[in-house]
N, C-alpha and C. Protein backbone atom coordinates (compact mmCIF):
# COMPACT_ATOMS: atom_id res chain seq x y z
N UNK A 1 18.67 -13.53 -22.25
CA UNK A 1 18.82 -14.22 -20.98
C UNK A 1 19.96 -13.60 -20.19
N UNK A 2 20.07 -13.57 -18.67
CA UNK A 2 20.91 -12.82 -18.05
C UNK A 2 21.48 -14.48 -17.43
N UNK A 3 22.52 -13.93 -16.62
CA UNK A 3 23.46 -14.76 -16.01
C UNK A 3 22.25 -16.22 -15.60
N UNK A 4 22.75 -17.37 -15.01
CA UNK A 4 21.96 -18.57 -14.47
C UNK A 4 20.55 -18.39 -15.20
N UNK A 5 20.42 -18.37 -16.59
CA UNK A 5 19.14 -18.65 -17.11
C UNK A 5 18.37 -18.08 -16.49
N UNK A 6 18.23 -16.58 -15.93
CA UNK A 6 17.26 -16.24 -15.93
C UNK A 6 16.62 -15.15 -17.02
N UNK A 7 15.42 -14.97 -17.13
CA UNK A 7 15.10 -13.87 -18.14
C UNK A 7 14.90 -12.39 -17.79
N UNK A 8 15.80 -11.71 -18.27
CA UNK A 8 16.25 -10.50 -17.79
C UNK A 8 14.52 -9.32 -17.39
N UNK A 9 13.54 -9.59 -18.01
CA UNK A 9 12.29 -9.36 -18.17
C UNK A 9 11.87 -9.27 -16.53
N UNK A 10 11.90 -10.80 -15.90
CA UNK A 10 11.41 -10.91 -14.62
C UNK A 10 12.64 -11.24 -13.40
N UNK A 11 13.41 -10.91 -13.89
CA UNK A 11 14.50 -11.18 -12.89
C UNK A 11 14.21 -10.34 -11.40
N UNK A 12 14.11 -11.21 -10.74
CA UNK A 12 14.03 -10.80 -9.25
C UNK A 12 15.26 -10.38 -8.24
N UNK A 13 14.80 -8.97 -7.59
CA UNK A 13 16.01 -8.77 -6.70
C UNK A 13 16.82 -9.64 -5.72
N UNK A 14 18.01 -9.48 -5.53
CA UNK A 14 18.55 -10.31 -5.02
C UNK A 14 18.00 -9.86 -3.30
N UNK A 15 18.28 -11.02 -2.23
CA UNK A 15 17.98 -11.02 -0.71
C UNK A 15 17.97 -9.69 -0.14
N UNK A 16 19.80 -9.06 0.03
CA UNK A 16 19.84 -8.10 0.16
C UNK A 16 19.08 -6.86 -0.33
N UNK A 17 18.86 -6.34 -1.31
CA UNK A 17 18.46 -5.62 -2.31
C UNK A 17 16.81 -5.57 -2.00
N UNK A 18 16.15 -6.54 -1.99
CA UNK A 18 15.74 -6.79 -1.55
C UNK A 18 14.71 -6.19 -0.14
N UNK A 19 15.51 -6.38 0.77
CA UNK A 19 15.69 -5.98 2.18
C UNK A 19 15.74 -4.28 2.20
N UNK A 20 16.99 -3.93 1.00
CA UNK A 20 16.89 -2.78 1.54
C UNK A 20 15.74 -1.82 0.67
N UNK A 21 14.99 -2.75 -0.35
CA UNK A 21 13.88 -2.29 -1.48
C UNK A 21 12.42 -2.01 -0.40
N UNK A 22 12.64 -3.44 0.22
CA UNK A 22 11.21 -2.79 1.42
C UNK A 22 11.65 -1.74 2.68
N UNK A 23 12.91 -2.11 2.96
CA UNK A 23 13.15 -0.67 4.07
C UNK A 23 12.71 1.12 3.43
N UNK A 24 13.54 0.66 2.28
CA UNK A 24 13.14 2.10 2.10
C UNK A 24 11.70 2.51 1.67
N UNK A 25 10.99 1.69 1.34
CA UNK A 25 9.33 1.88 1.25
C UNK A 25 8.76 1.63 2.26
N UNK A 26 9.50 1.03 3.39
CA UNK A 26 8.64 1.65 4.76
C UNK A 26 9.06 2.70 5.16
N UNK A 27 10.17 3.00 5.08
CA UNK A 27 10.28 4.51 5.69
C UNK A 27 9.58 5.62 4.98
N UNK A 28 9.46 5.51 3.80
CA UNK A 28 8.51 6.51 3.27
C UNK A 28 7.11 6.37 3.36
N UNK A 29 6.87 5.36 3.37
CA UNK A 29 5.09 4.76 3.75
C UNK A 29 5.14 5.56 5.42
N UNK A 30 5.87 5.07 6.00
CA UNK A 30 5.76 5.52 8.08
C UNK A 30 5.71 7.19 7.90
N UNK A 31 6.93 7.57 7.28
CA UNK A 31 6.79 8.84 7.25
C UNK A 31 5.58 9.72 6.48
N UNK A 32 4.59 8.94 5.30
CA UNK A 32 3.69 9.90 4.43
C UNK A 32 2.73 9.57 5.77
N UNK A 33 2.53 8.56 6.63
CA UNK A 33 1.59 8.45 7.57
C UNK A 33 1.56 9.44 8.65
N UNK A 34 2.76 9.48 9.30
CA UNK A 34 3.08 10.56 10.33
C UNK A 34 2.87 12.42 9.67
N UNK A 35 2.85 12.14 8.28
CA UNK A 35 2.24 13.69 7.53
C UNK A 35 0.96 13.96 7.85
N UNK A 36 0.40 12.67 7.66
CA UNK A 36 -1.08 12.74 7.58
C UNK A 36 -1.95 13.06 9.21
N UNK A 37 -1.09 12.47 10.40
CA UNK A 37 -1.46 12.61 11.56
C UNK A 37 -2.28 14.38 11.95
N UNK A 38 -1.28 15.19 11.51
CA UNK A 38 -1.78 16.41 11.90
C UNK A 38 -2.80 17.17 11.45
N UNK A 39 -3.26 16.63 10.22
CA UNK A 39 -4.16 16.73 9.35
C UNK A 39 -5.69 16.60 10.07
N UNK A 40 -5.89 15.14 10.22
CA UNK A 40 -6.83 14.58 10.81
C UNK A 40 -6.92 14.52 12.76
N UNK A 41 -5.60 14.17 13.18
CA UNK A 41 -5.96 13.90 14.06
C UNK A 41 -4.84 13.11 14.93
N UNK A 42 -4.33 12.58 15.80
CA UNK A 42 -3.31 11.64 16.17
C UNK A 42 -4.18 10.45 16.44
N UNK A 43 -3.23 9.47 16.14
CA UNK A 43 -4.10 7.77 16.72
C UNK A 43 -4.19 7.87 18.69
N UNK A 44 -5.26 7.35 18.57
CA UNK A 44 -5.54 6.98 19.58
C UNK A 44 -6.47 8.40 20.47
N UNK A 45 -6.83 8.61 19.61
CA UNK A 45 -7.65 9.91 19.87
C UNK A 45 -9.33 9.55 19.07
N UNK A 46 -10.50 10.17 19.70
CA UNK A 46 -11.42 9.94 18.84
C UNK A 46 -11.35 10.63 17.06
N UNK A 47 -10.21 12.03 17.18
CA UNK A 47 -10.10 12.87 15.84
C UNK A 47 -8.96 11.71 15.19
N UNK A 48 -8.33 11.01 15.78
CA UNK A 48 -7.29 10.12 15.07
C UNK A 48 -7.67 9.06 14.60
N UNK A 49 -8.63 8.45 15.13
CA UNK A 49 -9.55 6.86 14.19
C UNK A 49 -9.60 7.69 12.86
N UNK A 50 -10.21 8.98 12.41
CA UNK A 50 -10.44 9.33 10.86
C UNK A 50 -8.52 9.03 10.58
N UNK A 51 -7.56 9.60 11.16
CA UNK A 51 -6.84 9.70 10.20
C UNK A 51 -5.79 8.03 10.12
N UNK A 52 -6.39 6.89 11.23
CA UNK A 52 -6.09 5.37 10.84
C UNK A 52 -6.84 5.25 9.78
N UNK A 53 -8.16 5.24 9.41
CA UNK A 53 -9.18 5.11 8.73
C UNK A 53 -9.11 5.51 7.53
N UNK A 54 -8.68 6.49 6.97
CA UNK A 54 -8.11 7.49 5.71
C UNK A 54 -7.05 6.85 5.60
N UNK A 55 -5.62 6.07 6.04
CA UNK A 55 -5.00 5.46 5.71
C UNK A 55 -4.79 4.35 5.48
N UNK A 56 -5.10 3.51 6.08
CA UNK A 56 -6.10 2.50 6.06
C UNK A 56 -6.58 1.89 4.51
N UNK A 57 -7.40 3.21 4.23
CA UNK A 57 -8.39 2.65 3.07
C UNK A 57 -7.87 3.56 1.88
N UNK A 58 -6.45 4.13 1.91
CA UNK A 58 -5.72 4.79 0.78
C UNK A 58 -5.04 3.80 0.46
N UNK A 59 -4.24 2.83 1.88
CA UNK A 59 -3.13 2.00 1.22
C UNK A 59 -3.87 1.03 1.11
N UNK A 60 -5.30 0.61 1.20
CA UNK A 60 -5.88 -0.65 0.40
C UNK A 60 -6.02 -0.42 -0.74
N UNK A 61 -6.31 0.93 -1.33
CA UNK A 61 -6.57 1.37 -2.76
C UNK A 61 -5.38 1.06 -3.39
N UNK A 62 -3.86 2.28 -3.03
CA UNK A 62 -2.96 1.64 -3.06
C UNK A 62 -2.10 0.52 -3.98
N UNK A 63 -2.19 -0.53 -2.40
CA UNK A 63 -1.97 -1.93 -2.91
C UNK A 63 -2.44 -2.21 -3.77
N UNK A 64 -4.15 -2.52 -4.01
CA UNK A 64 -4.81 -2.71 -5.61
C UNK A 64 -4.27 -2.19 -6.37
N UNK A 65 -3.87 -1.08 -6.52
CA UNK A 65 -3.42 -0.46 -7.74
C UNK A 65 -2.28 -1.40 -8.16
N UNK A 66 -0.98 -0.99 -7.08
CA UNK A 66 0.31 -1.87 -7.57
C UNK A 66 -0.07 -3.37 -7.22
N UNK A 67 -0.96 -4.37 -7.53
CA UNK A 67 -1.03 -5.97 -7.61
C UNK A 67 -1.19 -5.36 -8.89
N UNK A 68 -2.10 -5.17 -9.25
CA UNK A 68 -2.87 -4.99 -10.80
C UNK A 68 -1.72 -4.78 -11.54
N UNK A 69 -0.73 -3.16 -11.11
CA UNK A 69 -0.08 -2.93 -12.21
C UNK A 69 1.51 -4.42 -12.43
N UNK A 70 1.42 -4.94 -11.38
CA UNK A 70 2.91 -5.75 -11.21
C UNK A 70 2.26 -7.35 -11.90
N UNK A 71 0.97 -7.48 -12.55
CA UNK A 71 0.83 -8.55 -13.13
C UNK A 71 1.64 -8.69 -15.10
N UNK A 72 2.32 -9.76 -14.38
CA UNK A 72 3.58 -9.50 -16.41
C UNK A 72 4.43 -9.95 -15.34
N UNK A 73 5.80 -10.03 -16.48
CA UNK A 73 6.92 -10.11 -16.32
C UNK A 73 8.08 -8.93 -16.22
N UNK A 74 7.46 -7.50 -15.96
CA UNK A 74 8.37 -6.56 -16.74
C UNK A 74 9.47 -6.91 -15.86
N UNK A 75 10.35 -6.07 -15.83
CA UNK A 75 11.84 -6.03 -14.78
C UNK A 75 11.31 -5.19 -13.95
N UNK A 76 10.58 -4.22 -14.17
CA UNK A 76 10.85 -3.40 -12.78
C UNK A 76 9.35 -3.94 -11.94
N UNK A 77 8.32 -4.46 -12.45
CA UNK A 77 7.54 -5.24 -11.52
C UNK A 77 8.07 -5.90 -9.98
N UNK A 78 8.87 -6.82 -9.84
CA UNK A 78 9.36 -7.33 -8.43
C UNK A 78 10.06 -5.72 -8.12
N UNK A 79 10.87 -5.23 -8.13
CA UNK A 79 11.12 -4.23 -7.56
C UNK A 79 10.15 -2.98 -6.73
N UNK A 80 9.11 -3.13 -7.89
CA UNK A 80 7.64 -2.08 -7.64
C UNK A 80 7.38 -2.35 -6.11
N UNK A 81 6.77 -4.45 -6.62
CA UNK A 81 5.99 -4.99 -5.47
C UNK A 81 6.32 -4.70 -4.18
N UNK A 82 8.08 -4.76 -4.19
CA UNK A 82 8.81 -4.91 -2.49
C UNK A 82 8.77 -2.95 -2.26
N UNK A 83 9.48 -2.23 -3.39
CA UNK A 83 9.05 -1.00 -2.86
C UNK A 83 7.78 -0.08 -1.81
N UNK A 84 6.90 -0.22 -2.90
CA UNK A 84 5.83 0.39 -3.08
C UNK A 84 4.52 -0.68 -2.64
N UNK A 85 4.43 -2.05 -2.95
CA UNK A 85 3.72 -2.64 -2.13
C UNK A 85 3.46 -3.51 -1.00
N UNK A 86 5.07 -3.63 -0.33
CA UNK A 86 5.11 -4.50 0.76
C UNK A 86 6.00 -3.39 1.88
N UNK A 87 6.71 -2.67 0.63
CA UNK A 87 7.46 -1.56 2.15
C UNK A 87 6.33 -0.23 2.13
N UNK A 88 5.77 0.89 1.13
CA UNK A 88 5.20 1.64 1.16
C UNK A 88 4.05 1.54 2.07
N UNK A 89 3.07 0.73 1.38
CA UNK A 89 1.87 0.14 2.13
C UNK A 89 1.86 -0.76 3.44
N UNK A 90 3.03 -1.00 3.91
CA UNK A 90 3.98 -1.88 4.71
C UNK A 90 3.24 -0.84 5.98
N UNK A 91 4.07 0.40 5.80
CA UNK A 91 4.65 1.71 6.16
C UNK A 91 3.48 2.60 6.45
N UNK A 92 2.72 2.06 5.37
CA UNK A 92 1.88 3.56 5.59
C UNK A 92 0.63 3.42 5.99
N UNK A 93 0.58 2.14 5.58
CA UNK A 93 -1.00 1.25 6.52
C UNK A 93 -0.90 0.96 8.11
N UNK A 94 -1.46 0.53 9.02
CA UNK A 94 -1.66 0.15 10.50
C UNK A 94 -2.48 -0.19 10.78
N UNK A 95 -2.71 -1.82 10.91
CA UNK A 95 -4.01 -2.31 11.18
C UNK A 95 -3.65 -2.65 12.87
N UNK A 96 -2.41 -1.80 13.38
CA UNK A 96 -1.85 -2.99 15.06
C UNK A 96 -2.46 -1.29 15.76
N UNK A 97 -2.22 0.18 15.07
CA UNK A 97 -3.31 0.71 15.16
C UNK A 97 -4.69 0.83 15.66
N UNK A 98 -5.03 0.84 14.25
CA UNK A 98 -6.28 0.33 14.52
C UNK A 98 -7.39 -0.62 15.46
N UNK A 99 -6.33 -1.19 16.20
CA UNK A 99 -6.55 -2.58 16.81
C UNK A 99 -6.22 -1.64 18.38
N UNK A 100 -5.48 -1.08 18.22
CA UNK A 100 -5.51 -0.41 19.71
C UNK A 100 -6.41 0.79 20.13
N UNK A 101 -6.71 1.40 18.64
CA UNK A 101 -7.33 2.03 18.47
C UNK A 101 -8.69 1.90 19.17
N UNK A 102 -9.48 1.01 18.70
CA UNK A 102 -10.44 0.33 19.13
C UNK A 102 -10.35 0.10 20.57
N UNK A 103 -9.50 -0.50 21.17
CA UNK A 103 -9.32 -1.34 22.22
C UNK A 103 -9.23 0.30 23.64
N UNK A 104 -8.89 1.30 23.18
CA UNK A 104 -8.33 2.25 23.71
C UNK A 104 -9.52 3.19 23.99
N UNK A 105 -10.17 3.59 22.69
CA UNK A 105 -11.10 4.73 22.73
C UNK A 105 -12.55 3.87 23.10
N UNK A 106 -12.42 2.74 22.60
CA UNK A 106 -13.38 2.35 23.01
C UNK A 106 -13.87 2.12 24.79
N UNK A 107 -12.94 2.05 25.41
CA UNK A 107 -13.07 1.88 26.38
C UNK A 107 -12.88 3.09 27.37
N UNK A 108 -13.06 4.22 26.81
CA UNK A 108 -13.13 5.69 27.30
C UNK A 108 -14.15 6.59 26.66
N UNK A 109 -14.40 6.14 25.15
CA UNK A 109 -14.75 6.96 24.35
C UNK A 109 -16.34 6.40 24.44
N UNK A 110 -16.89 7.50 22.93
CA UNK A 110 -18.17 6.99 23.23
C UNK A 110 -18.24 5.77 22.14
N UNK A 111 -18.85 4.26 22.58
CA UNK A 111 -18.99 3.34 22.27
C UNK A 111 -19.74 3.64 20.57
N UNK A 112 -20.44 4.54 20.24
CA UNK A 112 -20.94 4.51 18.95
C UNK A 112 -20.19 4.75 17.88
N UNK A 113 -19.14 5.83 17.93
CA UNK A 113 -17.86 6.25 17.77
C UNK A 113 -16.85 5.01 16.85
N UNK A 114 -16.85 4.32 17.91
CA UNK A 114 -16.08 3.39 17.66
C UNK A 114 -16.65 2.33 17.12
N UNK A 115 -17.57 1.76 17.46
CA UNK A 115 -18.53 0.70 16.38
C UNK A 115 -18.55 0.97 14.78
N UNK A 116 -18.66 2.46 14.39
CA UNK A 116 -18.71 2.96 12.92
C UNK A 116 -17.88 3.15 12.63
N UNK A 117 -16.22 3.09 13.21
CA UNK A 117 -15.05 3.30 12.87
C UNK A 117 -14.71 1.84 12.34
N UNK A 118 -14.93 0.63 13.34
CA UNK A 118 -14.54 -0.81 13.24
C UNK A 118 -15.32 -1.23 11.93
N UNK A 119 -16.50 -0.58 12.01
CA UNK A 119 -17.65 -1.35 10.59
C UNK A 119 -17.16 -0.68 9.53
N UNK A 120 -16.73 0.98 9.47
CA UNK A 120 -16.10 1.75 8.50
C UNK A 120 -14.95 0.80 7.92
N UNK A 121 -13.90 0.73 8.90
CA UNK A 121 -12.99 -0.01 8.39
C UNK A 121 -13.06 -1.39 7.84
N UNK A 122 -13.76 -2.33 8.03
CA UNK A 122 -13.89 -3.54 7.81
C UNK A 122 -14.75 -3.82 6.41
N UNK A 123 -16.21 -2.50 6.61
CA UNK A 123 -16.80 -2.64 5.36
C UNK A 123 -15.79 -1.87 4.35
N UNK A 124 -15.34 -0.78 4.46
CA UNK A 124 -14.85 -0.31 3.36
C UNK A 124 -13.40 -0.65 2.72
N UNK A 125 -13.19 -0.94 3.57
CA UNK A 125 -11.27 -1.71 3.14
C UNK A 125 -11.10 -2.57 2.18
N UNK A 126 -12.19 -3.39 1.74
CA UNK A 126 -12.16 -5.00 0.75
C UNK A 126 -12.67 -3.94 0.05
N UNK A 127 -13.91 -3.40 -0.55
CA UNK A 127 -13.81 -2.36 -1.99
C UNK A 127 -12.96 -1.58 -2.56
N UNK A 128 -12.02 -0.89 -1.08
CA UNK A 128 -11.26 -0.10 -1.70
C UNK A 128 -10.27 -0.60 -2.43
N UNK A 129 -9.49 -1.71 -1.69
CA UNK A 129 -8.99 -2.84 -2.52
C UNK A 129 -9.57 -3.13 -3.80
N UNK A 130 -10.48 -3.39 -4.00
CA UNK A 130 -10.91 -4.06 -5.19
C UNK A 130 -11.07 -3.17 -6.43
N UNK A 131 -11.23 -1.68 -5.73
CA UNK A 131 -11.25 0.06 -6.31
C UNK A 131 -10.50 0.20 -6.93
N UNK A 132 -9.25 -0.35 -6.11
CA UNK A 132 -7.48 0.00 -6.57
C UNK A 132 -7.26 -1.21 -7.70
N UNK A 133 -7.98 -2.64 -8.08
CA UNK A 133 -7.62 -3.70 -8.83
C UNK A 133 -8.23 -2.91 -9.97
N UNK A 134 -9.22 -2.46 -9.74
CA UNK A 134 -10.00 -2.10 -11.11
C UNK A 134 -9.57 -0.92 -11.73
N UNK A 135 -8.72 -0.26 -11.02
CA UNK A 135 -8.03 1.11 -11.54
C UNK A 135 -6.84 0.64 -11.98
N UNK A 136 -5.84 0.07 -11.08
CA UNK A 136 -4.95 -0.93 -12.12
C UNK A 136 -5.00 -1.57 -13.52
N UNK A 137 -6.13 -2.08 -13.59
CA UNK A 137 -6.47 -2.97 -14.62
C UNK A 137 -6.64 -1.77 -15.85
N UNK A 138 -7.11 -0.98 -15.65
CA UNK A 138 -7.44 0.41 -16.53
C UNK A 138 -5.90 0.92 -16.39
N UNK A 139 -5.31 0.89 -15.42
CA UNK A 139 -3.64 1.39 -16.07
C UNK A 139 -3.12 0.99 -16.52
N UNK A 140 -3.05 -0.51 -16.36
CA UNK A 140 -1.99 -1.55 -16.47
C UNK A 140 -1.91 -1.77 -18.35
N UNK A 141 -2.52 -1.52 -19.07
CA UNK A 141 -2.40 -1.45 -20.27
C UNK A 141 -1.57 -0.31 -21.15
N UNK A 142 -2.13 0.93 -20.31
CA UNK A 142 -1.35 2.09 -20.86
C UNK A 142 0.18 1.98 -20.36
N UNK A 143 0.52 1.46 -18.93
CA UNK A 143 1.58 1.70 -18.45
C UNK A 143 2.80 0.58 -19.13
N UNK A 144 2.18 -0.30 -19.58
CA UNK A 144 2.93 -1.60 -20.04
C UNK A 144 2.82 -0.96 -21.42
N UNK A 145 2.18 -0.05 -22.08
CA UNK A 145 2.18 0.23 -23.64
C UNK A 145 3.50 0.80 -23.36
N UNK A 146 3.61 1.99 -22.85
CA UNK A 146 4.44 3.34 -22.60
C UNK A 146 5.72 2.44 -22.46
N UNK A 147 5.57 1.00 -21.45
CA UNK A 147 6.55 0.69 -21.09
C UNK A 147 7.49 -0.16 -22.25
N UNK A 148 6.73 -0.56 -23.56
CA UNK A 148 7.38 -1.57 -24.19
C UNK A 148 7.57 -0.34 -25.29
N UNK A 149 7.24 0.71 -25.60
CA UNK A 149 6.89 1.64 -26.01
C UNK A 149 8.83 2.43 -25.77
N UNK A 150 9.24 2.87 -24.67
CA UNK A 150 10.53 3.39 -23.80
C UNK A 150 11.49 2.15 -24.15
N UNK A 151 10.86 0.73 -23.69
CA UNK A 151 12.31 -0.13 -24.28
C UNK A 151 12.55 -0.68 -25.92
N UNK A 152 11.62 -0.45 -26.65
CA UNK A 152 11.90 -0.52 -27.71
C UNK A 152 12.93 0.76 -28.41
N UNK A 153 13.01 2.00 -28.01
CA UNK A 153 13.43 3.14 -28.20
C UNK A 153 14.44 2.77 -27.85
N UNK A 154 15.32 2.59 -26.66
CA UNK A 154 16.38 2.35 -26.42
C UNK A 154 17.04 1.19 -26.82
């Protein structure tokens, strides 16, 4: 047990810590996004819906992955979540994007364009999610072995 009864296993970051656990996983989520721009395309372009769309449905995969792997008590679980799944995916996803996206090209662009971008995104986003739970679930055993595996050693 650590200080105020808690169990050192699931002990959660403090406010601060916290704060600065999701800053810095948005800045790296914003910034792997702004990598990806030149690749595909810039937002708000008809070549830029692929590269909202590709991000989009990486950080739904993503997220699934880290829910899946942050189910337990380990210690570094709450840390993961605020990193990697509320600042990373925070960061690196854009659904306000997407939303202008739509609102933008659609109303210049060609209307078909954009209908298979909105249905792309909407149909494929909840599987990919669910892609990323089921790939978790297939990690989450090895990674918690390895992991009790490293603190028993020490």
């Amino acid at each position: 047990m650590t200080r105020a009864g808690t169990s050192a296993r699931s002990a959660a970051p403090g406010t601060w810590t916290a704060v600065a656990l999701v800053a810095a996983g948005t800045v790296v989520g914003a910034a792997a996004r702004a990598g990806v721009g030149p690749i595909f395309g810039q937002p708000h372009t008809v070549g830029g819906m692929s590269t909202i769309l590709a991000v989009n449905l990486a950080g739904a995969l993503i997220l699934g992955i880290i829910t899946e792997l942050c189910v337990g008590g380990r210690r570094w679980q709450p840390i993961t979540k605020l990193a990697a799944g509320t600042g990373f995916c925070g960061g690196f996803t854009t659904y306000s994007t997407f939303a202008v996206d739509v609102a933008l090209v659609g109303s210049h662009g060609p209307a078909e364009v954009v209908l298979l971008y909105l249905a792309a995104t909407l149909f494929f986003g909840p599987p990919a999610a669910l892609c990323g739970i089921a790939l978790g679930g297939w990690l989450r055993p090895r990674v918690l072995d390895r992991d009790k595996t490293e603190g028993s050693a020490g």
